[in-house]
N, C-alpha and C. Protein backbone atom coordinates (compact mmCIF):
# COMPACT_ATOMS: atom_id res chain seq x y z
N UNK A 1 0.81 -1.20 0.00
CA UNK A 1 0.00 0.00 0.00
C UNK A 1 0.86 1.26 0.00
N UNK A 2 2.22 1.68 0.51
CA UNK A 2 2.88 2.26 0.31
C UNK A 2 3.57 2.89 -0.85
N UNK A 3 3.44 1.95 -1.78
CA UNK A 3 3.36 2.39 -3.28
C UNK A 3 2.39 3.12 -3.80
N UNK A 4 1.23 2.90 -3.13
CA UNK A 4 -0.30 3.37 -4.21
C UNK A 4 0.00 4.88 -3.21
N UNK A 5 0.66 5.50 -2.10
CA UNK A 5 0.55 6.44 -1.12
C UNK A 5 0.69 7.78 -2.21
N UNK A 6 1.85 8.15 -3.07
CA UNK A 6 1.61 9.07 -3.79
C UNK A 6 0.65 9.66 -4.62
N UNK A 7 -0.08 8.36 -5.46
CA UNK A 7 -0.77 8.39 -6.09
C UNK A 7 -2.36 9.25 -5.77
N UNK A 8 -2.61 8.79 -4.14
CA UNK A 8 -3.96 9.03 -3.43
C UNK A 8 -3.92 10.30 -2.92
N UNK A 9 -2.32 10.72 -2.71
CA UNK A 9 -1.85 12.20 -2.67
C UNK A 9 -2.34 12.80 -3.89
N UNK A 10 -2.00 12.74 -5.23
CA UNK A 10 -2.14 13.57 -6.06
C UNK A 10 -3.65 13.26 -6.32
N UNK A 11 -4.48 12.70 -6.32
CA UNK A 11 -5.54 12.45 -6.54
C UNK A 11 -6.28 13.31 -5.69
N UNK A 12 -6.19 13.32 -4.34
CA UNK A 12 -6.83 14.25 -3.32
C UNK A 12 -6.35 15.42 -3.70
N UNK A 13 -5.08 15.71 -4.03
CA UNK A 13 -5.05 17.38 -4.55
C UNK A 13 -5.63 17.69 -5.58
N UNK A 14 -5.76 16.90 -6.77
CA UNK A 14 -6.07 17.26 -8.32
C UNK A 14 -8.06 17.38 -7.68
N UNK A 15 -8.20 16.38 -7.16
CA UNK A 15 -10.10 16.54 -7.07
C UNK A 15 -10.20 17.81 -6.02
N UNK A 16 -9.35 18.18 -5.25
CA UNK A 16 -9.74 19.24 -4.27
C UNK A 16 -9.57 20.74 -5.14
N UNK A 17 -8.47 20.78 -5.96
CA UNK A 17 -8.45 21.46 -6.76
C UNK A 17 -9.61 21.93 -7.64
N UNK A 18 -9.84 20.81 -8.55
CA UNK A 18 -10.82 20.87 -8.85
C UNK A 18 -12.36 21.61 -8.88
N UNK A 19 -12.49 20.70 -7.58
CA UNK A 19 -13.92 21.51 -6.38
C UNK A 19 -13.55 23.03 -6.30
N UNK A 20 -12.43 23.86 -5.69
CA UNK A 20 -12.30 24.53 -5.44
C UNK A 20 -12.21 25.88 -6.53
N UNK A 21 -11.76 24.80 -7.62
CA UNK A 21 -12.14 25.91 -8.98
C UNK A 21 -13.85 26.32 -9.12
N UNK A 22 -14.39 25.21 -9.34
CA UNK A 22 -15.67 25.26 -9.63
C UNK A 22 -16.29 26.51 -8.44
N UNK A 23 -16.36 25.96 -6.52
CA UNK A 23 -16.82 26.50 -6.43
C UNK A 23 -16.75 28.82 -6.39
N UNK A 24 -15.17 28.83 -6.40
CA UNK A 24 -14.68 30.01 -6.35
C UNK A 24 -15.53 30.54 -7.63
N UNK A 25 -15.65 29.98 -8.90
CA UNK A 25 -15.87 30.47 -10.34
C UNK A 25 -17.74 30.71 -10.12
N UNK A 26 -18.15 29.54 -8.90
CA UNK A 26 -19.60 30.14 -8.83
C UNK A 26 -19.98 31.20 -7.97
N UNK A 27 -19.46 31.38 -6.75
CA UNK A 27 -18.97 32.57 -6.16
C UNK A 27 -18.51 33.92 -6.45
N UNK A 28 -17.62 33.82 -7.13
CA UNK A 28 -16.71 35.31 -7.13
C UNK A 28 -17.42 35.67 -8.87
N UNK A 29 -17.82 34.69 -10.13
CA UNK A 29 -18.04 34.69 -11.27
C UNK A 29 -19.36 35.88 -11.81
N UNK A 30 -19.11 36.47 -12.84
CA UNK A 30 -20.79 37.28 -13.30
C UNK A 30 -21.57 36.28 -13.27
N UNK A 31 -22.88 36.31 -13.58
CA UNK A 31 -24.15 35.50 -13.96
C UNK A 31 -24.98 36.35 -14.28
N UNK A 32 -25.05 37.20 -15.31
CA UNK A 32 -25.67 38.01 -16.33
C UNK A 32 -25.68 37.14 -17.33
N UNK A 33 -27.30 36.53 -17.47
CA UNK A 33 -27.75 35.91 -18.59
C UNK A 33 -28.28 37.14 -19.70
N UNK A 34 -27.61 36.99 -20.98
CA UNK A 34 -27.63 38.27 -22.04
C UNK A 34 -28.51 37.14 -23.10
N UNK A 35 -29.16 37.51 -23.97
CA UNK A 35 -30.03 37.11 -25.29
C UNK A 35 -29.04 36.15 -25.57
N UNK A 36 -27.80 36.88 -26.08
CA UNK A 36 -26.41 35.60 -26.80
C UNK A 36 -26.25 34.79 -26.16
N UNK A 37 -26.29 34.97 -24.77
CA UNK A 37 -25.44 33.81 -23.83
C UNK A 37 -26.55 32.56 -23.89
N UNK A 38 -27.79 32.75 -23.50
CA UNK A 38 -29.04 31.79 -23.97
C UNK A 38 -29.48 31.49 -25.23
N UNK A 39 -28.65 32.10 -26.26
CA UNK A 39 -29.47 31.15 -27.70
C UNK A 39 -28.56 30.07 -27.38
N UNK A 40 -29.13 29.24 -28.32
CA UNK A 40 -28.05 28.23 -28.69
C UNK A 40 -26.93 28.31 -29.64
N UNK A 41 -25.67 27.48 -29.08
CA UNK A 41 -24.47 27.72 -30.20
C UNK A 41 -24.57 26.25 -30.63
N UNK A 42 -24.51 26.36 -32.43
CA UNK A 42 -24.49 25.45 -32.94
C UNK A 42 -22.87 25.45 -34.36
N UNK A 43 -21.85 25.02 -33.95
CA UNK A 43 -21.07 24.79 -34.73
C UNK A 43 -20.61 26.04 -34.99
N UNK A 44 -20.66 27.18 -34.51
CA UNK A 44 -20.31 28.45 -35.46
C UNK A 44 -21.23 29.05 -35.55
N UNK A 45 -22.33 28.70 -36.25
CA UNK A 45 -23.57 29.32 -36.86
C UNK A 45 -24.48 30.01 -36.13
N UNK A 46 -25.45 31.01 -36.60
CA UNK A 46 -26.63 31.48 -35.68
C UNK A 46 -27.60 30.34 -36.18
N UNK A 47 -28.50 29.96 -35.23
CA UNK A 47 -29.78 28.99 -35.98
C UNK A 47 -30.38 29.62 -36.13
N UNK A 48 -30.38 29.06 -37.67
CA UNK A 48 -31.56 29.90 -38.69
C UNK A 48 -32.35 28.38 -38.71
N UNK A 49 -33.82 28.90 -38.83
CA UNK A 49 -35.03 28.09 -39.49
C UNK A 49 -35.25 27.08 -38.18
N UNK A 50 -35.86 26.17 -38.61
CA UNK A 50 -36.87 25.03 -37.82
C UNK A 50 -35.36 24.19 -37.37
N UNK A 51 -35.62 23.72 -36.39
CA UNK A 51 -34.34 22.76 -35.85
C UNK A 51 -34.83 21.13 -36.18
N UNK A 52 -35.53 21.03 -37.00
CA UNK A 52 -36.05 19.88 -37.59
C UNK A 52 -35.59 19.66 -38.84
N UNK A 53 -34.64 19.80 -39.01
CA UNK A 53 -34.21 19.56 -40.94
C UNK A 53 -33.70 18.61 -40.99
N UNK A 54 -33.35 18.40 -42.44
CA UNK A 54 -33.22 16.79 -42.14
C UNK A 54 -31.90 16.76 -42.86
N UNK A 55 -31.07 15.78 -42.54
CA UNK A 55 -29.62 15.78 -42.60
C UNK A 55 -29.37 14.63 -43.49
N UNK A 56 -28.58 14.87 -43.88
CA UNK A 56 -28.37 13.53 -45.48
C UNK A 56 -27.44 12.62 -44.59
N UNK A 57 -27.94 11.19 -45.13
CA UNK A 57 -27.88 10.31 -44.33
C UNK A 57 -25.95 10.08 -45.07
N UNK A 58 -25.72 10.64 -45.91
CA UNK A 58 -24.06 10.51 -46.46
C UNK A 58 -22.87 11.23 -44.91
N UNK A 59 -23.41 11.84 -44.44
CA UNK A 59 -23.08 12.11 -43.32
C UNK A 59 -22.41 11.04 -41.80
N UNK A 60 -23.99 10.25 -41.72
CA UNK A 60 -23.49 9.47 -40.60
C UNK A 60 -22.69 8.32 -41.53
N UNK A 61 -22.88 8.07 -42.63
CA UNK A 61 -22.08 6.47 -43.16
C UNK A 61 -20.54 7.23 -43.26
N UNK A 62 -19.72 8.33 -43.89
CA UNK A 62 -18.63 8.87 -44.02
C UNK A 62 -18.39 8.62 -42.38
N UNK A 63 -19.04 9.39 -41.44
CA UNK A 63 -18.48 9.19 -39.85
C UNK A 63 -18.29 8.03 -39.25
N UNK A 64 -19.22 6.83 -39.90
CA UNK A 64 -18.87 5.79 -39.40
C UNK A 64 -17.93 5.14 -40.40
N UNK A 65 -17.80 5.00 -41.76
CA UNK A 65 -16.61 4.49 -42.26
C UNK A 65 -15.29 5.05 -41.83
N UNK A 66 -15.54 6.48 -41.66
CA UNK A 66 -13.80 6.60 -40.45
C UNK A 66 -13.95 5.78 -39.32
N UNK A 67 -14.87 5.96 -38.85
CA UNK A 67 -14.42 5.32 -37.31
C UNK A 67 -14.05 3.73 -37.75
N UNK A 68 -14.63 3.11 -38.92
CA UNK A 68 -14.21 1.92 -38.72
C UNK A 68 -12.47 1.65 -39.71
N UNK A 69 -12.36 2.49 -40.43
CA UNK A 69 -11.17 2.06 -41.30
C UNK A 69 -10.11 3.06 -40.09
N UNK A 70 -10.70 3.70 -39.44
CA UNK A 70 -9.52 4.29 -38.29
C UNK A 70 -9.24 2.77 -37.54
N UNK A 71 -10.33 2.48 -36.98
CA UNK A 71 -10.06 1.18 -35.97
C UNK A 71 -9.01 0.25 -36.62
N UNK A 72 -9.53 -0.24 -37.58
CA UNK A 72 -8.60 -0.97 -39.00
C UNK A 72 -7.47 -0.61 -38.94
N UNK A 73 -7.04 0.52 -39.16
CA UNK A 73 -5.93 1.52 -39.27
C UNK A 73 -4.67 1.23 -38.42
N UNK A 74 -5.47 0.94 -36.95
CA UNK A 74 -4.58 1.04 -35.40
C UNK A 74 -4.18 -0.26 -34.97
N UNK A 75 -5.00 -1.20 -35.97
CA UNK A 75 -4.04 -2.80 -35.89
C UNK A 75 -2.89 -3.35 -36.68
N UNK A 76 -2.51 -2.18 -37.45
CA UNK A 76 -1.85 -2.11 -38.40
C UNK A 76 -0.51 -1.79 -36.94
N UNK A 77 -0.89 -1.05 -36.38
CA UNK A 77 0.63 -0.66 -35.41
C UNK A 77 1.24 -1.64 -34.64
N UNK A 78 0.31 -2.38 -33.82
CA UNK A 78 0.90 -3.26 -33.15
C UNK A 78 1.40 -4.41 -33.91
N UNK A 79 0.87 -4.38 -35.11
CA UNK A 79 1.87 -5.71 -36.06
C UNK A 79 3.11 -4.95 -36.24
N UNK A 80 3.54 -3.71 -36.55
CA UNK A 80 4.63 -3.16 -37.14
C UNK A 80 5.85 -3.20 -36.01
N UNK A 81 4.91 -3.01 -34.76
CA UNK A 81 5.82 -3.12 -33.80
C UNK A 81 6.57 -4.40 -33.64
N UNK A 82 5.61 -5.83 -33.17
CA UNK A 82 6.19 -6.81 -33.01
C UNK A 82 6.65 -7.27 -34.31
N UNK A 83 6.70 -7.08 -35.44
CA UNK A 83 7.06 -7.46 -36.64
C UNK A 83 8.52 -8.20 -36.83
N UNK A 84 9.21 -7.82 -35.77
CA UNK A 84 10.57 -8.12 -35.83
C UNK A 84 10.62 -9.46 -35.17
N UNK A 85 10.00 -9.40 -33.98
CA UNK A 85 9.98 -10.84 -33.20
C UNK A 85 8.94 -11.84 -33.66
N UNK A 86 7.95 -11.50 -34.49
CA UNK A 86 7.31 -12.39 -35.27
C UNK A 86 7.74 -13.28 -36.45
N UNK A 87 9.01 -12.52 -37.05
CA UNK A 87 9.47 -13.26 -37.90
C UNK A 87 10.04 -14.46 -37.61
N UNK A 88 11.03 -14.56 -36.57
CA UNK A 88 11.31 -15.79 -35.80
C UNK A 88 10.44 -17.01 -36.02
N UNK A 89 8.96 -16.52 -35.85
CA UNK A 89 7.95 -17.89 -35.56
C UNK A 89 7.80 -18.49 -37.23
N UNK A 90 7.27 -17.31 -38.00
CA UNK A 90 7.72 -17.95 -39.36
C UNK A 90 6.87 -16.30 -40.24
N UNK A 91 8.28 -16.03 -41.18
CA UNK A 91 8.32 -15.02 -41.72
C UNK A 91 7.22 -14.77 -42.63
N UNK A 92 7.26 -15.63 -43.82
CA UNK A 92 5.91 -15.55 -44.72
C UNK A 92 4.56 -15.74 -44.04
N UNK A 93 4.26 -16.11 -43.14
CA UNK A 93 2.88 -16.19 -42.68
C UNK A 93 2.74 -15.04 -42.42
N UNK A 94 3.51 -14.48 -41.23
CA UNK A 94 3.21 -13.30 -40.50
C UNK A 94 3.03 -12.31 -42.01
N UNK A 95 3.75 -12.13 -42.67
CA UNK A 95 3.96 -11.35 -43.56
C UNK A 95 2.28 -11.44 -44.45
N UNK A 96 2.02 -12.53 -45.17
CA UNK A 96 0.94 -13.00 -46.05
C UNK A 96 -0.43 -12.64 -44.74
N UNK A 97 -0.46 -12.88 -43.81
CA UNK A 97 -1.09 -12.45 -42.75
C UNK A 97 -1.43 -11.06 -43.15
N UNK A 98 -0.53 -10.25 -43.00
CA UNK A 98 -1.10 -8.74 -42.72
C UNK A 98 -1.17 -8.28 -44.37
N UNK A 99 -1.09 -9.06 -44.91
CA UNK A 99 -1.48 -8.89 -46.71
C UNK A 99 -2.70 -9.02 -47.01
N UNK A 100 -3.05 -10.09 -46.43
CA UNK A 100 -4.69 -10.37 -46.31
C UNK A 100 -5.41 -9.28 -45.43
N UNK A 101 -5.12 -9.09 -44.68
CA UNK A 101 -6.11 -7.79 -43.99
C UNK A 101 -5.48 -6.80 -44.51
N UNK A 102 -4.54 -6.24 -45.17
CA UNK A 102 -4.61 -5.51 -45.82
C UNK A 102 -5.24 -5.43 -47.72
N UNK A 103 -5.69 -6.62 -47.87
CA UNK A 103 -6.67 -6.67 -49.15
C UNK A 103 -8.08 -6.38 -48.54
N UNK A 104 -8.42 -7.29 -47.51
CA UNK A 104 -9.52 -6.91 -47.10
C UNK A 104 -10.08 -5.43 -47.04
N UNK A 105 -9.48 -4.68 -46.07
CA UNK A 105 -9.48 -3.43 -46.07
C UNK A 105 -9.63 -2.75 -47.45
N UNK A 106 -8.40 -2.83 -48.48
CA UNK A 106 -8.74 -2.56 -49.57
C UNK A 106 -10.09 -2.92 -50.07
N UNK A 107 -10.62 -4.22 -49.99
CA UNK A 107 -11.97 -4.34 -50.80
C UNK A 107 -12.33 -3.99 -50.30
N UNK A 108 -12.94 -3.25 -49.14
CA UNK A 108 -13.75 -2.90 -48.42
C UNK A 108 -14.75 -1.40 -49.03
N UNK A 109 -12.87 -0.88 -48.86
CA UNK A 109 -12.22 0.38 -49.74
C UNK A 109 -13.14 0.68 -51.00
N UNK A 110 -13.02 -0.62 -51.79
CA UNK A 110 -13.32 -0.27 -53.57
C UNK A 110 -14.83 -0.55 -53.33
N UNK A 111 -15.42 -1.43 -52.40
CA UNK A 111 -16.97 -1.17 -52.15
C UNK A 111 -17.50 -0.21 -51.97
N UNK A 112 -17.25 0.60 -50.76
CA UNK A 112 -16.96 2.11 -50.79
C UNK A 112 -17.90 3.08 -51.47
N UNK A 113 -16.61 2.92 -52.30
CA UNK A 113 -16.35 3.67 -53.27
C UNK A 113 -17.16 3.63 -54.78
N UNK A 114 -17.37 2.30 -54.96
CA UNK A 114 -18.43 1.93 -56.11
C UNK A 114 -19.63 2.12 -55.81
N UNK A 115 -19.87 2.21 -54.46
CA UNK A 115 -21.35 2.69 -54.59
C UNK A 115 -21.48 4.24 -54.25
N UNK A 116 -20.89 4.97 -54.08
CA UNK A 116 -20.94 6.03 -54.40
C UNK A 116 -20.77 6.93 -52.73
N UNK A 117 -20.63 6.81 -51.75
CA UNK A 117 -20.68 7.31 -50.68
C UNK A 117 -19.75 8.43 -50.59
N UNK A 118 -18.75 8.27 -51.24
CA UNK A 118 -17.99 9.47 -51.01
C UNK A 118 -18.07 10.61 -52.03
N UNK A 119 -18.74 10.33 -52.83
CA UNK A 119 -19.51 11.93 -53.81
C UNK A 119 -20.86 11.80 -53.63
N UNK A 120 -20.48 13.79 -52.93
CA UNK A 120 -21.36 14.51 -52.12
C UNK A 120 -22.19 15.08 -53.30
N UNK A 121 -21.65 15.31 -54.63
CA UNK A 121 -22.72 16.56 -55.67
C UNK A 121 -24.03 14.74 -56.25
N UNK A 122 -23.99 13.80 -55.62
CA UNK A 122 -24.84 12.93 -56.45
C UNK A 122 -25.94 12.66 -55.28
N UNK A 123 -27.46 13.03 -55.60
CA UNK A 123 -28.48 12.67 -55.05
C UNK A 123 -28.41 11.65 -54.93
């Protein structure tokens, strides 16, 4: 337990800290609610029109094909790393291994892409 002793130190300072920001900033702080401070901020923009519009669904599939060819992306590192001590076990596998998920990915890629998700000027 003498090991974990620093740790519960900085922890009790960083959360007391903390608290003590918050409550000084509600204390000593303005609270003049102005027109601006209560609209809503949206991205930059003033909201204009009905907050009901409807958003092209090319949107969420682009956000989720990053998130998934990112994920894809980040297994690519830990092979590069051990890459050296993998060869030992047997070189062409490991190798033909990350060839194949890297075709995969590629087809994934040219699916994509043939159906059209990433051009925005096509209804």
């Amino acid at each position: 337990m003498k090991e974990y002793l620093p740790i519960l130190i900085m922890f009790i300072f960083i959360t007391g800290f903390a608290v003590t920001n918050i409550i000084l900033a509600y204390f000593i702080g303005k609270h003049k609610n102005t027109r601006a401070k209560l609209m809503p901020y949206e991205c930059g923009m003033d909201p204009v029109g009905s907050a009901h519009q409807r958003f092209s669904v090319k949107f969420y599939l682009v956000a989720m094909l990053f998130i998934l060819f990112d994920i894809e992306a980040i297994f690519l590192y830990p092979w590069a790393v051990v890459f050296k001590n993998l060869i030992q076990i047997s070189r062409p596998f490991v190798f033909f291994e990350m060839m194949i998920f890297i075709a995969v990915l590629l087809v994934g890629y040219i699916y994509v892409w043939k159906k059209g998700i990433f051009e925005w000027n096509r209804n």
